[in-house]
Protein backbone atom coordinates (compact mmCIF):
# COMPACT_ATOMS: atom_id res chain seq x y z
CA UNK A 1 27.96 -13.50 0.51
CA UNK A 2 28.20 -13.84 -3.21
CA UNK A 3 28.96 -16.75 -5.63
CA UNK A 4 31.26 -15.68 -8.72
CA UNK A 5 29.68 -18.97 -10.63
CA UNK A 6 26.65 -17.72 -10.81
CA UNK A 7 25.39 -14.34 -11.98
CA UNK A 8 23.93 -12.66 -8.78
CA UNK A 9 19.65 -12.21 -9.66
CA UNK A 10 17.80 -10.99 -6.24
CA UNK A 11 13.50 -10.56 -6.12
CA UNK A 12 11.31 -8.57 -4.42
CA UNK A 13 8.04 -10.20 -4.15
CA UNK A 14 5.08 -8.06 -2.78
CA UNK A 15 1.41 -9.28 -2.46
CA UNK A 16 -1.10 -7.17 -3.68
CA UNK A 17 -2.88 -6.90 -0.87
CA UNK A 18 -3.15 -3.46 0.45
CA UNK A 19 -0.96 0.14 0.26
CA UNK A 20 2.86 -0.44 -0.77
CA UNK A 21 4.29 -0.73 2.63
CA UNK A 22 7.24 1.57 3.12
CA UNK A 23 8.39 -1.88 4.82
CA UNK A 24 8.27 -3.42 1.16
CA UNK A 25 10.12 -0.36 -0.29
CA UNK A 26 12.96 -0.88 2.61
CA UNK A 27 13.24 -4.80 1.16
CA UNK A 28 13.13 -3.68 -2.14
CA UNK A 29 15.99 -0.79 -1.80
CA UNK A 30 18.21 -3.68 0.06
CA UNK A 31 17.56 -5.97 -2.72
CA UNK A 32 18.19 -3.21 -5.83
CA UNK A 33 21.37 -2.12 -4.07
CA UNK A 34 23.05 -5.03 -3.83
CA UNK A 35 22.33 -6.58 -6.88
CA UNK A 36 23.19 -3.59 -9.07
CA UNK A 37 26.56 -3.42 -6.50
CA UNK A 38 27.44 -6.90 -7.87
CA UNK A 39 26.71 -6.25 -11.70
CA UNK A 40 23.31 -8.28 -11.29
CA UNK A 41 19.54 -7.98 -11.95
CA UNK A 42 16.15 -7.59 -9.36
CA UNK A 43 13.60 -9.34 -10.16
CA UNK A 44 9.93 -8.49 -9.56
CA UNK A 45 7.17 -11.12 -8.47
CA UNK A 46 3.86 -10.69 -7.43
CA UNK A 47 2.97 -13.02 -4.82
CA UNK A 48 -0.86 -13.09 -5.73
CA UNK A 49 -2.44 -16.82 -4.57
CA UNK A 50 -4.54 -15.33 -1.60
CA UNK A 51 -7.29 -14.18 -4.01
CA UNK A 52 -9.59 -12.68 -1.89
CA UNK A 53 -7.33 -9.60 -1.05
CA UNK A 54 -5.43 -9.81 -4.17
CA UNK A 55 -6.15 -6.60 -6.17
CA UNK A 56 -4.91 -4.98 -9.67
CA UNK A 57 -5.19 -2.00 -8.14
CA UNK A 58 -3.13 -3.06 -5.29
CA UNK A 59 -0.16 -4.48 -8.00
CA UNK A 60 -1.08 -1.11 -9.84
CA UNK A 61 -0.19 0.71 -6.61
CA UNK A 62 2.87 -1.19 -5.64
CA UNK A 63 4.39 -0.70 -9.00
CA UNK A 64 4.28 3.09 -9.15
CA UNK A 65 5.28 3.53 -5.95
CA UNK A 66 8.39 1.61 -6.03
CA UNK A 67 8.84 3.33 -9.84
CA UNK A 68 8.69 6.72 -7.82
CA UNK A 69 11.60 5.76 -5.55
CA UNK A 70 13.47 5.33 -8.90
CA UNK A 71 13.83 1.62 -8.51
CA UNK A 72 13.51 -0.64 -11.52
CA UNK A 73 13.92 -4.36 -12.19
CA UNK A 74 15.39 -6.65 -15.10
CA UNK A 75 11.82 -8.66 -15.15
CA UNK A 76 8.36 -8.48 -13.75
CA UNK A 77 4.94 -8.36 -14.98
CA UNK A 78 4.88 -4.97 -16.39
CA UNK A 79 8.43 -5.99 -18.29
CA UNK A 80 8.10 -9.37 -19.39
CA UNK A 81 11.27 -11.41 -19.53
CA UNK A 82 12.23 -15.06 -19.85
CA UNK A 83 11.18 -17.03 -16.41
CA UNK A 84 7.52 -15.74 -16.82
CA UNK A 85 4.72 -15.53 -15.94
CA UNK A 86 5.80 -13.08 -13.28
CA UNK A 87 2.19 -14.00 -11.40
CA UNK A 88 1.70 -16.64 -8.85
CA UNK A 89 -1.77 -16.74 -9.71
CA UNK A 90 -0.78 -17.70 -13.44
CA UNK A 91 1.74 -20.72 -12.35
CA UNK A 92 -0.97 -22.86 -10.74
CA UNK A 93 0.51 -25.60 -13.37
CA UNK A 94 3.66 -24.67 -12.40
CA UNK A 95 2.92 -25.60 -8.65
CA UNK A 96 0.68 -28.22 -8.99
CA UNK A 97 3.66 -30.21 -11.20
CA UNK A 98 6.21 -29.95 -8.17
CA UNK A 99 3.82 -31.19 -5.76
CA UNK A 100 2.82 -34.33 -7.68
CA UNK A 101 6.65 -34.90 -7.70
CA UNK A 102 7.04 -34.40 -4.22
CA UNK A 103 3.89 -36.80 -3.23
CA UNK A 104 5.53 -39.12 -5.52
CA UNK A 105 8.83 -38.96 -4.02
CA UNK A 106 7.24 -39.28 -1.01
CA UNK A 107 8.24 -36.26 0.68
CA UNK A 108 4.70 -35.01 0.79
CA UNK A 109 1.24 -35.94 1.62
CA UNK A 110 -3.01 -35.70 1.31
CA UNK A 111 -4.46 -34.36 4.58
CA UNK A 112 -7.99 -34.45 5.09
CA UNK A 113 -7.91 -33.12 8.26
CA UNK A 114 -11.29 -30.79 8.55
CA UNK A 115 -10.65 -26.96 10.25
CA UNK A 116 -12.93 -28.24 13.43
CA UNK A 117 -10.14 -31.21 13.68
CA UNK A 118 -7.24 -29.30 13.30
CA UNK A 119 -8.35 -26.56 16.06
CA UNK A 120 -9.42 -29.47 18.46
CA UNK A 121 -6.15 -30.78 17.75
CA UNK A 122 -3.75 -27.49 18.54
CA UNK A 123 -6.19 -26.75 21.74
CA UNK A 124 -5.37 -30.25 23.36
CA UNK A 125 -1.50 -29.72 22.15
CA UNK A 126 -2.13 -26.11 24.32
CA UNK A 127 -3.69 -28.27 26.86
CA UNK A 128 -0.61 -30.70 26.85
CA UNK A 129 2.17 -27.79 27.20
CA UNK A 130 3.07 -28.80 24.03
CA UNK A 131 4.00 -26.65 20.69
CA UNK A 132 0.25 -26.40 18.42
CA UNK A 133 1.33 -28.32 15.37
CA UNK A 134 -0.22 -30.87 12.79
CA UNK A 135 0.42 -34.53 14.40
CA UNK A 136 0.54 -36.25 11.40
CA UNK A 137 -2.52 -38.02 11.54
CA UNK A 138 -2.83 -38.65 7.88
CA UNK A 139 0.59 -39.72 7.09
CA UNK A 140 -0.87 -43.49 8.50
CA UNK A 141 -3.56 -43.58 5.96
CA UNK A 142 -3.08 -46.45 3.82
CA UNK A 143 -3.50 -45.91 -0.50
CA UNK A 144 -7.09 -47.51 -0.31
CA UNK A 145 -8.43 -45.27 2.50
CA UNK A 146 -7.18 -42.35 0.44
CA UNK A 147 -8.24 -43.34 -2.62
CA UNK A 148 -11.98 -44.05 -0.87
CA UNK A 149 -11.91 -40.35 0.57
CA UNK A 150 -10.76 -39.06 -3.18
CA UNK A 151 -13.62 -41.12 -4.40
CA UNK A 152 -16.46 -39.72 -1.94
CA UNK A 153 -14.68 -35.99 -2.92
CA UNK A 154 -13.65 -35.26 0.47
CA UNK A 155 -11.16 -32.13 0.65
CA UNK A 156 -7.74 -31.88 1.21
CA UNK A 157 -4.64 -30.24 1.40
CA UNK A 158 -1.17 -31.33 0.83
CA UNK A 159 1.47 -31.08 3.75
CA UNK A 160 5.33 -31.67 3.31
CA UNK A 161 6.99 -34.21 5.11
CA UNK A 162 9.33 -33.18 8.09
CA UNK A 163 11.97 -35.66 9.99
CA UNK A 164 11.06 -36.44 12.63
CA UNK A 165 14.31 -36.03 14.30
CA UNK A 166 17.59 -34.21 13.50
CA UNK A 167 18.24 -30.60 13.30
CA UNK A 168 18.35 -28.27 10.21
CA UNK A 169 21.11 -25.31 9.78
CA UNK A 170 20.00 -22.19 8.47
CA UNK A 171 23.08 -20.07 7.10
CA UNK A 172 22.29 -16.40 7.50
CA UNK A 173 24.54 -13.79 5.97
CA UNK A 174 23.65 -11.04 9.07
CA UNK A 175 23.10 -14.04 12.07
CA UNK A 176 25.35 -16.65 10.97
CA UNK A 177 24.20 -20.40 11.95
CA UNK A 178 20.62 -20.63 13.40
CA UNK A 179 19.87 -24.50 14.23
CA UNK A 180 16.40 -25.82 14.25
CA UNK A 181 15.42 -29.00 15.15
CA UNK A 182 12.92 -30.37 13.42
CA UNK A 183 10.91 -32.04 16.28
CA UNK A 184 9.32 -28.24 16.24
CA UNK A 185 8.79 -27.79 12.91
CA UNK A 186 5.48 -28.11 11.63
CA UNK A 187 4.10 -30.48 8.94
CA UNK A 188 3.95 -27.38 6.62
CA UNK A 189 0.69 -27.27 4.51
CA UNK A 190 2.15 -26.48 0.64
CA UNK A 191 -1.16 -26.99 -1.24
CA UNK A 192 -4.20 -25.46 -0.47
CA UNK A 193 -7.77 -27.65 -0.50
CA UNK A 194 -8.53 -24.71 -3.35
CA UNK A 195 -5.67 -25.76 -5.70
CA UNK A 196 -3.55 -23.28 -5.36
CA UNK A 197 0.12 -23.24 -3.42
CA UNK A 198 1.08 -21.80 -0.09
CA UNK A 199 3.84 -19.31 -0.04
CA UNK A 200 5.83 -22.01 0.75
CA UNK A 201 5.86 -23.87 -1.94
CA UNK A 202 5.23 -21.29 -4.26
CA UNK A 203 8.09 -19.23 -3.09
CA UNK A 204 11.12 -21.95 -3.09
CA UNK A 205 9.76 -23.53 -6.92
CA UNK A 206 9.74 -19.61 -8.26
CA UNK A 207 13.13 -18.21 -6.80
CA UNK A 208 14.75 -21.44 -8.15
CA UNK A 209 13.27 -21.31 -11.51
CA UNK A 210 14.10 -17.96 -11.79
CA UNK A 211 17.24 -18.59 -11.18
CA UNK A 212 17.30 -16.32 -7.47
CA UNK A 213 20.73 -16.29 -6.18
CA UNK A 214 20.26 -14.71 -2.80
CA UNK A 215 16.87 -14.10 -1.00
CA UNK A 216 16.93 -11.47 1.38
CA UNK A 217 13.90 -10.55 3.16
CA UNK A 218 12.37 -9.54 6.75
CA UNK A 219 13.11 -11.34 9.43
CA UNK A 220 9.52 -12.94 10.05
CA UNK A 221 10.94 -15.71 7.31
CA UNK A 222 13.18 -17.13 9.48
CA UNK A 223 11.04 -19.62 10.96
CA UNK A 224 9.96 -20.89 7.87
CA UNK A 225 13.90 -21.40 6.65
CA UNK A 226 14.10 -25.44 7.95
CA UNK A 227 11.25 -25.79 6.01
CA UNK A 228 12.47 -23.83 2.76
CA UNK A 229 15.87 -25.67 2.86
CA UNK A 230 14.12 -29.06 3.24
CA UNK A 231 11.92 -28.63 0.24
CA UNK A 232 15.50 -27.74 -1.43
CA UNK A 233 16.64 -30.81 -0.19
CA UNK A 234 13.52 -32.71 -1.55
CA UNK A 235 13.78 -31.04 -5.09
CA UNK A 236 17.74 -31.55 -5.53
CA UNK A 237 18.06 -27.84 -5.88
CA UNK A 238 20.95 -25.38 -4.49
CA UNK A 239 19.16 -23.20 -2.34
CA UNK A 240 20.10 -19.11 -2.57
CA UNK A 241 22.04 -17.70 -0.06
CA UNK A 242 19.73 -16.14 2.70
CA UNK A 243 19.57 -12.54 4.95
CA UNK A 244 16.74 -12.15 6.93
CA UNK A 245 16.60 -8.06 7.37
CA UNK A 246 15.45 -6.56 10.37
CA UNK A 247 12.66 -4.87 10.50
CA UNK A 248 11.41 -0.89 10.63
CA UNK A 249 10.30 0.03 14.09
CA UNK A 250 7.97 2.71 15.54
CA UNK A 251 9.85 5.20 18.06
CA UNK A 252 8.67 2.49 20.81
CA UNK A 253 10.75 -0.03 19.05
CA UNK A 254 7.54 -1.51 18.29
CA UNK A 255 7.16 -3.12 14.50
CA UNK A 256 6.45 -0.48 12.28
CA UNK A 257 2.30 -0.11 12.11
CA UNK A 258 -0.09 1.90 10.57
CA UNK A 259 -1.69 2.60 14.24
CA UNK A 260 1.24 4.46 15.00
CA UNK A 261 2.35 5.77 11.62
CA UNK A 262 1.62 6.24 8.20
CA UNK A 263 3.24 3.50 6.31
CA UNK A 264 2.01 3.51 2.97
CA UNK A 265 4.42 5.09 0.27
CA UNK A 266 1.38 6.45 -1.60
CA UNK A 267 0.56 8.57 1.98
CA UNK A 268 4.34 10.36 1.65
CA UNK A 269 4.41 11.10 -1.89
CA UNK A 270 0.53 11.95 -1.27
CA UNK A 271 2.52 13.98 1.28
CA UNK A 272 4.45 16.02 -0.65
CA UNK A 273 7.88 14.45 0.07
CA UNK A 274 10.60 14.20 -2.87
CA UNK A 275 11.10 10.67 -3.84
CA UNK A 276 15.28 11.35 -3.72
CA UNK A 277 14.38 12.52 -0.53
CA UNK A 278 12.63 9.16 0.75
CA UNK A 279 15.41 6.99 -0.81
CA UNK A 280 17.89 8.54 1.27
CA UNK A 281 15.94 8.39 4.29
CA UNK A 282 15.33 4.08 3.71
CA UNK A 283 19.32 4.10 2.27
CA UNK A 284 20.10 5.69 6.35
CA UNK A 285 19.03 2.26 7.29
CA UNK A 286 21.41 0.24 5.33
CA UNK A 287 24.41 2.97 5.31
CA UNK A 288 27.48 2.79 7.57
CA UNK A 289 27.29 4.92 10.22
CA UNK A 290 29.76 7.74 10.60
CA UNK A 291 30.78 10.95 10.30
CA UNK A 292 29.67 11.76 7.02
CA UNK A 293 27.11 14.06 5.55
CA UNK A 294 23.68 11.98 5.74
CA UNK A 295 22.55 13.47 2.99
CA UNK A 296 23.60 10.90 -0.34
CA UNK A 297 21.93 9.46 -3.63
CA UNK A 298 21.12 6.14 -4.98
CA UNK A 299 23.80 5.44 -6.59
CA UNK A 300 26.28 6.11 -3.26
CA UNK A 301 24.40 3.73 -1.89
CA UNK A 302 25.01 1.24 -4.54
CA UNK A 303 28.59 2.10 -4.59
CA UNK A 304 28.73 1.90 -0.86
CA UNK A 305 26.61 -1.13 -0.15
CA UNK A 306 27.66 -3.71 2.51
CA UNK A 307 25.08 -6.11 3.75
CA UNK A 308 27.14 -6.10 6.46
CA UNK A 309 26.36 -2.46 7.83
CA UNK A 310 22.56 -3.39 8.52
CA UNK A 311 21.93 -3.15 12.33
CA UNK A 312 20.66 -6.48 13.71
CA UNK A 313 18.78 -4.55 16.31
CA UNK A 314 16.44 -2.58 14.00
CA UNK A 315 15.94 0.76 12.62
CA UNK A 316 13.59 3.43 14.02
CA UNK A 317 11.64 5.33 11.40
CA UNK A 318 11.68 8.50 12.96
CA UNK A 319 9.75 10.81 10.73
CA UNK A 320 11.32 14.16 12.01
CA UNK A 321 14.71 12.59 10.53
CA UNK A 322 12.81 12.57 7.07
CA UNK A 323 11.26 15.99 7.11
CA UNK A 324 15.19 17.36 7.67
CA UNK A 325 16.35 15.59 5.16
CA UNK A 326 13.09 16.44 2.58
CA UNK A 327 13.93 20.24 3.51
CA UNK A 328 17.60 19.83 2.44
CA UNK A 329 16.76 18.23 -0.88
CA UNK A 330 13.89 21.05 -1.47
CA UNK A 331 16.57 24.13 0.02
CA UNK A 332 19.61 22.43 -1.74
CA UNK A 333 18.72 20.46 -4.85
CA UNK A 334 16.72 22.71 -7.00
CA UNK A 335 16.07 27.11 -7.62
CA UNK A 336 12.85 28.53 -7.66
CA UNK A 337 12.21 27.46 -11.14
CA UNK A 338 12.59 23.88 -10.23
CA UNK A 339 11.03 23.91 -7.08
CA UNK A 340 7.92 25.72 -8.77
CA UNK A 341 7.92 22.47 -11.31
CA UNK A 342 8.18 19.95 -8.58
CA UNK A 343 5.06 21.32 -6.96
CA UNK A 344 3.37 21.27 -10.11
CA UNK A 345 4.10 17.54 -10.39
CA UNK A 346 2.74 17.30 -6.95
CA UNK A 347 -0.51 19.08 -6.59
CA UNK A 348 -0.59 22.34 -9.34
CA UNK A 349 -1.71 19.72 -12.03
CA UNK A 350 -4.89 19.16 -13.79
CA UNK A 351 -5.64 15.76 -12.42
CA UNK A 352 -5.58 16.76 -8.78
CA UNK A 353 -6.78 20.30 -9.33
CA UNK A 354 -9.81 19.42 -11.69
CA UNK A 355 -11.80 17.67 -8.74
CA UNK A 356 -11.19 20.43 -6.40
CA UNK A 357 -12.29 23.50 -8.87
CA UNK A 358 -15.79 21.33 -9.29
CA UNK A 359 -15.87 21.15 -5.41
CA UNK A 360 -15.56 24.95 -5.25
CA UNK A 361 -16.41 27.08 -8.26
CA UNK A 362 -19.88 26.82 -7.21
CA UNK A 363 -19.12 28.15 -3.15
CA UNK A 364 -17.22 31.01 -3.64
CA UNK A 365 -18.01 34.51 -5.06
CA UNK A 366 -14.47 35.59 -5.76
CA UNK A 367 -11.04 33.88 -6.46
CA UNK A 368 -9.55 34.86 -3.26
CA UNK A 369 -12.74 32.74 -1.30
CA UNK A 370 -10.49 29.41 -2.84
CA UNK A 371 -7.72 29.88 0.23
CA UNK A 372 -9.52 28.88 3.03
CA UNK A 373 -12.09 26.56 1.68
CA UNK A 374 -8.90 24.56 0.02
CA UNK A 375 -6.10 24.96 2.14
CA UNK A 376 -7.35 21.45 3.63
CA UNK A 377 -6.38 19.55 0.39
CA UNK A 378 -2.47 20.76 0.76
CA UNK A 379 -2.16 19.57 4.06
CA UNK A 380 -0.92 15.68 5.79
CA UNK A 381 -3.21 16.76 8.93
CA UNK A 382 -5.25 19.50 10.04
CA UNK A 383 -2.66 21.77 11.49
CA UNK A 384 -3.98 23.73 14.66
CA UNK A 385 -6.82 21.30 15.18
CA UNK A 386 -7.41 20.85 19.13
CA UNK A 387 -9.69 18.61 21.16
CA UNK A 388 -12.22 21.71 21.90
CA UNK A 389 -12.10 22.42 17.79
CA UNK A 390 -12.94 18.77 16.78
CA UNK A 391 -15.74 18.33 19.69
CA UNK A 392 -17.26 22.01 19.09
CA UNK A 393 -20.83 21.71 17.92
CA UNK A 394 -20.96 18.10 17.45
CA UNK A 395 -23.86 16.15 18.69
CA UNK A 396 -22.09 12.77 19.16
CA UNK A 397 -20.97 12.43 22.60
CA UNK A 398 -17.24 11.34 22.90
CA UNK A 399 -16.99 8.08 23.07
CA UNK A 400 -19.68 8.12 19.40
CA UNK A 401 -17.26 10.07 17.98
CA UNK A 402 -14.23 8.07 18.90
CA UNK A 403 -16.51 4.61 17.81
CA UNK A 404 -17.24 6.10 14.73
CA UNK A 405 -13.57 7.90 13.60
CA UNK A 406 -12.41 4.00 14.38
CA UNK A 407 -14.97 2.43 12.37
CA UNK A 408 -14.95 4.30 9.42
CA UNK A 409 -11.12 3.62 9.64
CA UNK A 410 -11.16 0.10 9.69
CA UNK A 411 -13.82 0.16 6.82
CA UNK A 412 -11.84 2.15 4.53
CA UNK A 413 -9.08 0.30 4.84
CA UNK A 414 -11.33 -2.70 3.60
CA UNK A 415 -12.12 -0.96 1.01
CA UNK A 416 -11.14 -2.79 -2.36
CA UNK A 417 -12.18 0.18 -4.06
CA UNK A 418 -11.65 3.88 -3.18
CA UNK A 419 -14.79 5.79 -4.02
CA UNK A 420 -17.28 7.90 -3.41
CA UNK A 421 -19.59 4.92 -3.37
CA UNK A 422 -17.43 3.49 -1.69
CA UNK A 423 -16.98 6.50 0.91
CA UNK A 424 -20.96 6.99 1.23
CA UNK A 425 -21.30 3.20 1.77
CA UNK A 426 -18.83 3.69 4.97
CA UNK A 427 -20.27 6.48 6.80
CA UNK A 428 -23.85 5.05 6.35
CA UNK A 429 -22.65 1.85 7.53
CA UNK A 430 -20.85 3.54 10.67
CA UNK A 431 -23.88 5.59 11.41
CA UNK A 432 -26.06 2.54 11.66
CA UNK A 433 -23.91 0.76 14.04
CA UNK A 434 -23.68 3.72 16.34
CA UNK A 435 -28.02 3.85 15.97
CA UNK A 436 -27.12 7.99 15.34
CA UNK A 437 -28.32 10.18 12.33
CA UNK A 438 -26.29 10.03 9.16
CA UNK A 439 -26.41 14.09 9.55
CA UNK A 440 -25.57 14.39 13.36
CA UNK A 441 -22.68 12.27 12.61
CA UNK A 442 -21.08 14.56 9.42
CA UNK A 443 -20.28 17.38 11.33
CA UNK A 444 -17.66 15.12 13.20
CA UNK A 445 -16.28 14.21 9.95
CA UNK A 446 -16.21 17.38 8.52
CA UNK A 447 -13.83 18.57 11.04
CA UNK A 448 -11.40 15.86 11.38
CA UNK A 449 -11.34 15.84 7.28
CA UNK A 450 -11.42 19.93 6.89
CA UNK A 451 -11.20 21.32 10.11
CA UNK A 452 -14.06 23.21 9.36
CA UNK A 453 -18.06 22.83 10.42
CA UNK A 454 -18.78 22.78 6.74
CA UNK A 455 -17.35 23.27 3.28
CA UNK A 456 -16.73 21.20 0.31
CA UNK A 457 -18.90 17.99 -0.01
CA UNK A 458 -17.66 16.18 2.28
CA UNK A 459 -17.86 12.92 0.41
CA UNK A 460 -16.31 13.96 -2.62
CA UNK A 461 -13.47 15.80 -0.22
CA UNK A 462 -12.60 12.36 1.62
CA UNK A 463 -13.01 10.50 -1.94
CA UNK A 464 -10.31 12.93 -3.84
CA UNK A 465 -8.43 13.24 -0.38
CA UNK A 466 -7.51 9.35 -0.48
CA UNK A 467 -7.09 6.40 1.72
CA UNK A 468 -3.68 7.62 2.97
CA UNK A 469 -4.31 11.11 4.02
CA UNK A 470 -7.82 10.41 5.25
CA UNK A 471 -6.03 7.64 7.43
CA UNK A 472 -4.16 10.10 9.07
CA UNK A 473 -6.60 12.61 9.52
CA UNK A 474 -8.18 10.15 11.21
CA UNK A 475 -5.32 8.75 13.18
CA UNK A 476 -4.68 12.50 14.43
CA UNK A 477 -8.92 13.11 15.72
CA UNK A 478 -8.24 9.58 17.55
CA UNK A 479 -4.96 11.05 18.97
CA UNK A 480 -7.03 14.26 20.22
CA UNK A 481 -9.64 12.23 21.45
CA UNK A 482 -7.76 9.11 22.59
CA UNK A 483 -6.42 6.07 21.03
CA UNK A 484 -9.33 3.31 20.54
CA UNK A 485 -7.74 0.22 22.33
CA UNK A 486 -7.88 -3.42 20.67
CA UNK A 487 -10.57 -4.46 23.25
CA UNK A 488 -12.40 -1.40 22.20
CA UNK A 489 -11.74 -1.95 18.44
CA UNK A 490 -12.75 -5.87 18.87
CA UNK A 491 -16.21 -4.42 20.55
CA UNK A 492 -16.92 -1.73 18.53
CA UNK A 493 -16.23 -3.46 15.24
CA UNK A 494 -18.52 -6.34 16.47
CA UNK A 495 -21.30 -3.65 16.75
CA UNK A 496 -21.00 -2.81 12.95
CA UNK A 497 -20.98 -6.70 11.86
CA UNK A 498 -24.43 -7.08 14.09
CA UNK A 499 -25.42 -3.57 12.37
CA UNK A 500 -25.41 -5.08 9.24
CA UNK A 501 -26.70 -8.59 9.41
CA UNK A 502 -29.76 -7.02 10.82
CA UNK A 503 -30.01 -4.65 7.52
């Protein structure tokens, strides 16, 4: 598993693309624990070339959050260090360099395949019985023809070569030998008609020059290992030793998905959970099983890392396991003094309490009026709320309600930025899609956000509430009311799209 000649340097690599998974915190724990078990370094990369979803507040987000487990790294964008930049998006030279080589070594290739080609192509393959994969049309073009499409500016991608027979080993620290053969590997694209690099590419140039030792990461890689190694092969690299983890599963067994749970680390610290508290419950994943106390710290896990321990079959994120474990820390770790401070950190502060005392001072006529109008912002969901509560005056009929709780969902989970524009924007937009009144359609909001008919401004509540908690709020109504299915989400969200072309 390790190699004494070389000093051990592991990566976690998010993309900024959304809420820091507790997936990516799981990776990143793995990663952390065994490098600082072998005297090495992390390294932190953000895997940024998909530019529309790429966000600084995303990066911003992922940061923090892993910062708030108490993980740090040796380099990274916010750090610096000496294999920068520490940005995909700012290595385009980088990338562009090793693909040149590997055209010129012949190991790679222009494809001007269009889209309408390439999906005419897979649906025949389907057709056929046969595995949907580039054909290799382009590889017969001769230097003339391509120099006469370069000429008339027609696009392209570049796509590594792949044998076309033989079969590739894949070494895997947790699975052993997995054989591919390369008859069913596809003709990978590695440059993008846009200029910039596929994770492909991107990912094997970076982790060798930054000097990664061992990649471990979820197991959804593994098909793309043949064509990882083989781009080693091309460049005349050593490739890193390689785990694929399992992955975090719902109580179904099910991957791990925000339909089904919160899975943003910003929704558990949003939460109130102790950070300590959520490392433990991700370190229960990667520690040996036995007989003792499940309770431990960062550093145990350090000390007692073994790759080696990690189930093949997957771990279950069973959230009752972390509220037992979040109650020890709270009952065990700290007096009243201490616990008084850590709630301060959480909530008692000016920066959360500010918004709320602007939402309020001007709705109550005495202090003690501030319990029940804000007991709502100290709360994951609205405890007590029943299906007769959350349909009790509302005008929508049930399925409106249930179209609109999903569509305001999937919208603010779109959202690049959170709000109250943003928020207003959403409920307007949901409203016209469902052809009801902006004003018949609040109250429905108002209780599955409050649990009230009325209250705070509502927008300003969901705004200050955030993303996470108003995605389970949600989540729970739709639980009440019953789960939206993905032929229903498909339909419904169609509905909005029409909604606003027409406005």
């Amino acid at each position: 598993m390790t190699d004494t000649a070389r000093p051990i340097r592991t990566r976690i690599a998010p993309s900024p693309t959304g809420d820091p998974h507790v997936g990516t915190a799981y990776i990143a724990l793995i990663n952390y624990c065994f490098a600082k078990k072998h005297g090495g370094e992390l390294l932190l990369r953000i895997e940024d070339t998909d530019q529309a979803r790429s966000t600084p507040q995303s990066e911003k987000a992922i940061l923090d959050a892993l910062k708030w487990l108490g993980l740090d790294w040796a380099e990274g964008p916010d750090v610096g260090g000496p294999h920068g930049p520490y940005r995909q998006s700012e290595r385009s030279a980088i990338y562009t360099e090793h693909c040149e080589k590997l055209m010129a070594d012949g190991h790679a290739f222009k494809c001007y395949c269009t889209a309408e080609k390439l999906s005419q192509m897979r649906k025949d393959q389907i057709a056929r019985k046969k595995p949907p994969r580039y054909d290799g049309t382009c590889l017969s073009l001769t230097d003339v023809e391509r120099s006469e499409l370069d000429l008339q500016g027609v696009p392209h991608v570049v796509r590594m070569k792949i044998p076309e027979s033989g079969t590739c080993e894949v070494q895997d620290t947790l699975r052993g030998k997995i054989e591919f053969e390369y008859a069913a590997v596809d003709m990978q694209v590695l440059m993008k008609s846009d200029g910039l690099p596929t994770y492909h590419l991107a990912n094997v140039v970076d982790d060798h020059l930054m000097g990664i030792t061992h990649v471990m990461r979820g197991e959804e890689w593994i098909s793309s290992a043949p064509k990882h190694l083989l781009l080693y092969q091309y460049f005349g690299w050593e490739p890193p030793v390689l785990t694929h983890l399992p992955l975090l599963l719902n109580a179904d067994k099910s991957k791990l998905s925000k339909r089904k749970n919160p899975t943003s680390i910003l929704y558990y610290r949003r939460a109130g959970y102790l950070s300590e508290a959520m490392v433990n419950f991700l370190g229960l994943f990667i520690k040996s099983s036995g007989e003792e106390d499940e309770k431990t710290t960062l550093q145990a896990l350090i000390d007692d890392f073994d790759v080696q321990h990690i189930s093949l079959g997957g771990s279950v994120f069973d959230t009752s396991k972390l509220d037992w474990l979040n109650g020890r820390y709270m009952r065990e770790d700290m007096d009243a003094a201490g616990f008084l401070e850590r709630v301060r950190e959480w909530a008692l502060n000016d920066a959360y309490m500010m918004p709320i005392a602007d939402m309020t001072q001007s709705r109550i006529t005495k202090m003690s009026d501030l319990g029940g109008l804000t007991a709502m912002f100290f709360m994951n969901r609205i405890e007590g709320l029943t299906l007769e509560r959350l349909r009790s005056g509302v005008k929508l009929d049930e399925l409106q309600q249930r179209q609109a709780y999903t569509l305001a969902l999937s919208q603010f989970d779109a959202l690049l930025d959170w709000d109250k524009d943003g928020v207003d924007a959403t409920l307007r937009a949901t409203a016209a899609a469902l052809d009801v009144k902006l004003k018949d359609m609040i109250r429905a909001f108002y209780l599955a956000v409050t649990g009230e008919a009325q209250g705070v401004p509502l927008f300003d509540a969901i705004t200050h509430l955030g993303r996470d908690i108003m995605r389970e709020r949600l989540r729970h109504a739709m639980e009440l009311l019953g789960p939206a299915t993905k032929k229903e989400v498909k339909a419904w969200e169609a509905l909005l799209r029409e909604s606003k072309s027409e406005g």
